[in-house]
PDB file of N, CA and C in Angstrom:
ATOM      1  N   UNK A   1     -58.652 -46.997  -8.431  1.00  0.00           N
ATOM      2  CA  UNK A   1     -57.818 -46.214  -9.303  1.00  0.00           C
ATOM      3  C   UNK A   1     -58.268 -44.757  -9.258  1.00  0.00           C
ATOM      4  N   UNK A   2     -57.396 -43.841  -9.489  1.00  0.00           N
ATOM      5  CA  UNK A   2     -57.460 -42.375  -9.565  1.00  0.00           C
ATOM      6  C   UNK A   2     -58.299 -41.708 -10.363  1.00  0.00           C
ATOM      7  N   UNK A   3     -58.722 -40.806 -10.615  1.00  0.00           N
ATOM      8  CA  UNK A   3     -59.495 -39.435 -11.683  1.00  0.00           C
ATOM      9  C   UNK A   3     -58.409 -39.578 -12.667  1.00  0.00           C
ATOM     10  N   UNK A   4     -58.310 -39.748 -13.702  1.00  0.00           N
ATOM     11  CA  UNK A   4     -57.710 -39.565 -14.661  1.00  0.00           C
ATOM     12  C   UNK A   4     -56.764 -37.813 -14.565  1.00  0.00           C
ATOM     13  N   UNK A   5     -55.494 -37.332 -14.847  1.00  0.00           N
ATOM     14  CA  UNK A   5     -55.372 -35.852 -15.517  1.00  0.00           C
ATOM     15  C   UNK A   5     -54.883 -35.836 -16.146  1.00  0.00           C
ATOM     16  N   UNK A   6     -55.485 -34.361 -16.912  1.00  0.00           N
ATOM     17  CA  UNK A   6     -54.503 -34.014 -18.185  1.00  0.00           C
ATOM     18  C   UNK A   6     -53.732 -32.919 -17.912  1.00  0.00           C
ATOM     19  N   UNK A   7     -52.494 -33.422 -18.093  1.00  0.00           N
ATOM     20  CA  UNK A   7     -50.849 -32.991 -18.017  1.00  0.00           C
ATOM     21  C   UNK A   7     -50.899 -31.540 -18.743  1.00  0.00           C
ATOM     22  N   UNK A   8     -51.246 -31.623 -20.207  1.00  0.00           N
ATOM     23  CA  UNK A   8     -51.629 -30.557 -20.639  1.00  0.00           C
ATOM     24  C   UNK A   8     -52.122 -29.468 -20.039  1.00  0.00           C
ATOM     25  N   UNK A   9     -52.848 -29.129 -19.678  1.00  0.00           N
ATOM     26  CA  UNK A   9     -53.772 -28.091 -18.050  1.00  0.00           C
ATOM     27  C   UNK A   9     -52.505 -27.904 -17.677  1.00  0.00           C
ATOM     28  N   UNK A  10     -51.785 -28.602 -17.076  1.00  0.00           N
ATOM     29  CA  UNK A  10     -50.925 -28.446 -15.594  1.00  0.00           C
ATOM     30  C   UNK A  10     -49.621 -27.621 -16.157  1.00  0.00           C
ATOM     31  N   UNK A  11     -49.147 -28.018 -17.687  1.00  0.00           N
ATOM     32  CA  UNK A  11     -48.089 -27.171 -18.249  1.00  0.00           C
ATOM     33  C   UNK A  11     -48.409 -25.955 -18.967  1.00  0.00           C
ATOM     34  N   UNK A  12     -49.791 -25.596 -19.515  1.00  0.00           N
ATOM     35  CA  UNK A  12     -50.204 -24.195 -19.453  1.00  0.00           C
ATOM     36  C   UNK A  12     -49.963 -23.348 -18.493  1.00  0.00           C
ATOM     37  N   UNK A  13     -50.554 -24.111 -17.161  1.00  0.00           N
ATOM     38  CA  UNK A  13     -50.582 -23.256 -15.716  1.00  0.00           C
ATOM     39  C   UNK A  13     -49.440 -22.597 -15.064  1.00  0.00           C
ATOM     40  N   UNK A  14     -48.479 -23.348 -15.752  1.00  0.00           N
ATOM     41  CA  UNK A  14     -47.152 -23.515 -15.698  1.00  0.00           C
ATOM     42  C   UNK A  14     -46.231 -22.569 -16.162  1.00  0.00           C
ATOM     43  N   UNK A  15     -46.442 -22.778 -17.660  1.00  0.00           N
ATOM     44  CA  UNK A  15     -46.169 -21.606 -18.799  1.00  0.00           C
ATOM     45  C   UNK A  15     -46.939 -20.514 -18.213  1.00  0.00           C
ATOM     46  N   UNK A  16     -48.337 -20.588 -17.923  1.00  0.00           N
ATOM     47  CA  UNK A  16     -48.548 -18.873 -18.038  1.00  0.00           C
ATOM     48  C   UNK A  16     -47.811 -18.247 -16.398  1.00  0.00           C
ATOM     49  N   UNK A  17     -47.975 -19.275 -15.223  1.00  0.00           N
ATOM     50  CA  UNK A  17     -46.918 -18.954 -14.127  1.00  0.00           C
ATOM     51  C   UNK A  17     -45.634 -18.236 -14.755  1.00  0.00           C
ATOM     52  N   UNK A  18     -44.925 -18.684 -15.441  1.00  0.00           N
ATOM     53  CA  UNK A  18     -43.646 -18.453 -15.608  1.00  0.00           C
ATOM     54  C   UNK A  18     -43.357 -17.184 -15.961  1.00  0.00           C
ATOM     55  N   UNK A  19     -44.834 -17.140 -17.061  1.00  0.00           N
ATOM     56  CA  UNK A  19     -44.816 -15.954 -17.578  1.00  0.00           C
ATOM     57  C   UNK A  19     -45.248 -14.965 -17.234  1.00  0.00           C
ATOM     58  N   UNK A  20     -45.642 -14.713 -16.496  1.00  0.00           N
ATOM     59  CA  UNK A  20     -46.811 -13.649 -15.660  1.00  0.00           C
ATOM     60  C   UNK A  20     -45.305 -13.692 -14.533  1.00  0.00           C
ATOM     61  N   UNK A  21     -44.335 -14.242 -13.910  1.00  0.00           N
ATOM     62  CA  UNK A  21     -42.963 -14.103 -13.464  1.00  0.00           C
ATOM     63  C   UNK A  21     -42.017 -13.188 -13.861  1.00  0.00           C
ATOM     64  N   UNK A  22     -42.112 -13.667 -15.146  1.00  0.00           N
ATOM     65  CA  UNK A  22     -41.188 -12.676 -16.059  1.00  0.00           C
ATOM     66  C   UNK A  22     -41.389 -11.746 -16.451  1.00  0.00           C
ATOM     67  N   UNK A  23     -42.564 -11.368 -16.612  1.00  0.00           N
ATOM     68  CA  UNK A  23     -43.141 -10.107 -17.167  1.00  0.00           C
ATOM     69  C   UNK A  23     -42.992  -9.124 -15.615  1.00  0.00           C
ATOM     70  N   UNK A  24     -43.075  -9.300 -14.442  1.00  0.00           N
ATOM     71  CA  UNK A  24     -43.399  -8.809 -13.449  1.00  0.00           C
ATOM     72  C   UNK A  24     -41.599  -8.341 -13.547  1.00  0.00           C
ATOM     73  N   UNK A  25     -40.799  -9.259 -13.630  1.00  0.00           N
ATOM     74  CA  UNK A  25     -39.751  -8.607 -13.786  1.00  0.00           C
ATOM     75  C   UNK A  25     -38.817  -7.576 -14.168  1.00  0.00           C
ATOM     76  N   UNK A  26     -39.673  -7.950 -15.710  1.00  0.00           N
ATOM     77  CA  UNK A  26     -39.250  -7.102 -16.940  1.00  0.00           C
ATOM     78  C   UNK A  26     -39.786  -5.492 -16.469  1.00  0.00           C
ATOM     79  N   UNK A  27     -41.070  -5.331 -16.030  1.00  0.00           N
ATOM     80  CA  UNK A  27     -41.594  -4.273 -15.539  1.00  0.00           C
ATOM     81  C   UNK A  27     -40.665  -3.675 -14.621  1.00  0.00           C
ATOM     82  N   UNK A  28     -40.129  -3.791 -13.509  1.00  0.00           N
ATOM     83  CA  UNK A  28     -39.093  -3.604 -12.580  1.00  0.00           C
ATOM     84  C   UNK A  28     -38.022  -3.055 -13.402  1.00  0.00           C
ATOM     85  N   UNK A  29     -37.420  -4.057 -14.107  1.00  0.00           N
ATOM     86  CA  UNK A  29     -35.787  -3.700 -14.822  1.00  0.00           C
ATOM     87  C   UNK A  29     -36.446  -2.847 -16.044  1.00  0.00           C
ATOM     88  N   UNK A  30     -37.046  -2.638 -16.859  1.00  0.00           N
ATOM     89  CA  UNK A  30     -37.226  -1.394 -17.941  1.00  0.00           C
ATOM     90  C   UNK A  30     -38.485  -0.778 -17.603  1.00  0.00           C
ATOM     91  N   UNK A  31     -38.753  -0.116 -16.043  1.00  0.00           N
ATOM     92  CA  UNK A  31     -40.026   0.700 -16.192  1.00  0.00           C
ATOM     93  C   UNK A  31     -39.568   2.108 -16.538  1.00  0.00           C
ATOM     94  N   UNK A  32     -40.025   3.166 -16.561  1.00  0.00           N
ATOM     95  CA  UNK A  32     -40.063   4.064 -16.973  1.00  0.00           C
ATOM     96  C   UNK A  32     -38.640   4.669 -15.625  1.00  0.00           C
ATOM     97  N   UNK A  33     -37.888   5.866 -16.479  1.00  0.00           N
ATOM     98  CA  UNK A  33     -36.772   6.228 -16.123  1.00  0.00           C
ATOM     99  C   UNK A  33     -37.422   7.544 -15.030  1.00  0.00           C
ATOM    100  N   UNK A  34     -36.275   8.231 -14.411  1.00  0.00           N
ATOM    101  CA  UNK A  34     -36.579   9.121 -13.530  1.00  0.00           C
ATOM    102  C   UNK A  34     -37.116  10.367 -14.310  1.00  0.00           C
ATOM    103  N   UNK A  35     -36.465  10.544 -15.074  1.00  0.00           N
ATOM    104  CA  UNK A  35     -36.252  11.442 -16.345  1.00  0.00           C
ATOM    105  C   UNK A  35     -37.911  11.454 -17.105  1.00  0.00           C
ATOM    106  N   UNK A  36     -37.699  11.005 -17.369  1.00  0.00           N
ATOM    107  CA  UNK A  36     -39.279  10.569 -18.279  1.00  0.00           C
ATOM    108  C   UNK A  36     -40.828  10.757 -17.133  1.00  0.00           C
ATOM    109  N   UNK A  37     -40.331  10.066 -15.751  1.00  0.00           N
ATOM    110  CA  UNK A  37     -41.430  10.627 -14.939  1.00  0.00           C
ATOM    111  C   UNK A  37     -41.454  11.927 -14.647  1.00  0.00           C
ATOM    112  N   UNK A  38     -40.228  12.805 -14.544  1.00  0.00           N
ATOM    113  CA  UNK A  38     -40.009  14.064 -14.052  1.00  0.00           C
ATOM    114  C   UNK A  38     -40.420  15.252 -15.200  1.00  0.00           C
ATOM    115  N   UNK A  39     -40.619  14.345 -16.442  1.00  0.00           N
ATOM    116  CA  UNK A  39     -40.694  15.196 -17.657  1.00  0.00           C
ATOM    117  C   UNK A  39     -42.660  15.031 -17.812  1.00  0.00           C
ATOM    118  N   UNK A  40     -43.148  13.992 -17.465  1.00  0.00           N
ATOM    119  CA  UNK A  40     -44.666  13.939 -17.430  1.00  0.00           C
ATOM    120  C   UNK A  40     -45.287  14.903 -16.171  1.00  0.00           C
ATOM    121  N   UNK A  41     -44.515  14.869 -15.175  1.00  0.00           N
ATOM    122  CA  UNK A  41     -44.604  15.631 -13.610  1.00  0.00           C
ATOM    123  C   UNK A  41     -44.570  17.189 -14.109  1.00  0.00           C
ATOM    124  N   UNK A  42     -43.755  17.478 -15.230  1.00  0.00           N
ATOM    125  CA  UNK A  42     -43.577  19.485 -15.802  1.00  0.00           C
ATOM    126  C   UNK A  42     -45.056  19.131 -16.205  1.00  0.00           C
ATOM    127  N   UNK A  43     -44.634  18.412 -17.440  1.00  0.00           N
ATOM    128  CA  UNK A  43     -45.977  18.798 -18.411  1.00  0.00           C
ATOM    129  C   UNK A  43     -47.184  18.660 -17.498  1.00  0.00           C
ATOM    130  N   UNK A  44     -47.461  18.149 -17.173  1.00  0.00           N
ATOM    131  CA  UNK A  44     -48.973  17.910 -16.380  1.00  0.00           C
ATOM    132  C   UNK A  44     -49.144  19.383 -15.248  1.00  0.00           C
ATOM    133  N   UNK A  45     -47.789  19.939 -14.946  1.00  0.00           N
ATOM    134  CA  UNK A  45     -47.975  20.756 -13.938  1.00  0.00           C
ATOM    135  C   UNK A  45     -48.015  22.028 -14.816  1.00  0.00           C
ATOM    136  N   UNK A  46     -47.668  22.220 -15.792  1.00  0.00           N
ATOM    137  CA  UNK A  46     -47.814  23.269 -16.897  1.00  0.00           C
ATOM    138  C   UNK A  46     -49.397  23.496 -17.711  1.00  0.00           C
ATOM    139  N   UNK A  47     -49.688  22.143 -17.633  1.00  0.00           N
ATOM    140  CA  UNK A  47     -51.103  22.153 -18.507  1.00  0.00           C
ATOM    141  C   UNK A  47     -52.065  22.565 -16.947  1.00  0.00           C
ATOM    142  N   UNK A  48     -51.852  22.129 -16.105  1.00  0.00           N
ATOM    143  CA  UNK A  48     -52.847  22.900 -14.750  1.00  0.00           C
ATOM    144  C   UNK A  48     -52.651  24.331 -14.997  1.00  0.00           C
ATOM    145  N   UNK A  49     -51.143  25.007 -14.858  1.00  0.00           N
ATOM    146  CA  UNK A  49     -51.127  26.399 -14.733  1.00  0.00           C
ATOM    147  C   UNK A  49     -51.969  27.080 -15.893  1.00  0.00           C
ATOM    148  N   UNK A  50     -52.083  26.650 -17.182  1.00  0.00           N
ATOM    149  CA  UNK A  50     -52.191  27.267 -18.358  1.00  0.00           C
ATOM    150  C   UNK A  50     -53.800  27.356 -18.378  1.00  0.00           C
ATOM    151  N   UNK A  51     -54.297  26.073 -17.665  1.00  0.00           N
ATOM    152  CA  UNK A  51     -55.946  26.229 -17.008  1.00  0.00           C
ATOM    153  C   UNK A  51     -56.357  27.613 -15.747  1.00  0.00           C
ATOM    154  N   UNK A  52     -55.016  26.917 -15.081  1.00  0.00           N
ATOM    155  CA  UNK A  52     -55.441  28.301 -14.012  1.00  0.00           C
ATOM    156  C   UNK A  52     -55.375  29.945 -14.546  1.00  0.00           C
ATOM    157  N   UNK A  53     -54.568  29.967 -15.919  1.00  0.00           N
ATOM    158  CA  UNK A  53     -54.924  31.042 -16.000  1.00  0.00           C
ATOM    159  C   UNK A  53     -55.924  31.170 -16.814  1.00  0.00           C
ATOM    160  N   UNK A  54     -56.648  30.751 -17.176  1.00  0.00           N
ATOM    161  CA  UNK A  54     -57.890  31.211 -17.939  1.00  0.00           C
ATOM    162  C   UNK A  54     -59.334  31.014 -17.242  1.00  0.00           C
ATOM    163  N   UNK A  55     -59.092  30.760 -16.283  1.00  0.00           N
ATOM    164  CA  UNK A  55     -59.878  30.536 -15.312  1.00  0.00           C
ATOM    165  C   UNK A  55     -60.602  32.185 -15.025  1.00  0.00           C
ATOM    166  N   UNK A  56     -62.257  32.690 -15.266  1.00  0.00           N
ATOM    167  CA  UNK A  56     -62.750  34.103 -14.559  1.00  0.00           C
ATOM    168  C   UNK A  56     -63.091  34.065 -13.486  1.00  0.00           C
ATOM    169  N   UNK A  57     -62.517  35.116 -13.010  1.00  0.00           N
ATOM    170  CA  UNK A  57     -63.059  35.773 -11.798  1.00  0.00           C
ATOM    171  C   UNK A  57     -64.447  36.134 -11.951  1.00  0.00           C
ATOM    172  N   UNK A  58     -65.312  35.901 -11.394  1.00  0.00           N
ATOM    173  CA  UNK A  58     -66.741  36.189 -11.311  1.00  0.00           C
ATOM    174  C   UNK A  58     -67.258  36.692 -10.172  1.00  0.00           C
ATOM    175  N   UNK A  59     -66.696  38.125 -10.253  1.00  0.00           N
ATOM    176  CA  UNK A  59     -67.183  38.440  -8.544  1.00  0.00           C
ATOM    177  C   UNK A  59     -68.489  39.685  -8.400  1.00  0.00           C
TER     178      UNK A  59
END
């Protein structure tokens, strides 16, 4: 006769498969818009310039 299993184990593995599926999905269909990256892409490129200018010349 066989090793005994528990079924239980195998439908967690299952459930969290499914879910770790769906979530991968969900990421795809509502990630962040063009708009919203293009608006983090200013700001980040604005907060460099605003460094570069305070930046001394030390010559």
């Amino acid at each position: 006769m066989g090793k005994p299993v528990n079924l239980n184990r195998f439908k967690k593995e299952k459930a969290r498969a499914d879910k770790k599926a769906r979530a991968d999905q969900n990421a795809v269909k509502f990630g962040r818009t063009k708009a919203e990256k293009l608006s983090d892409t200013a700001e980040i490129k604005k907060l460099h310039q605003h460094l570069d200018e305070h930046k001394r010349d030390d010559t």
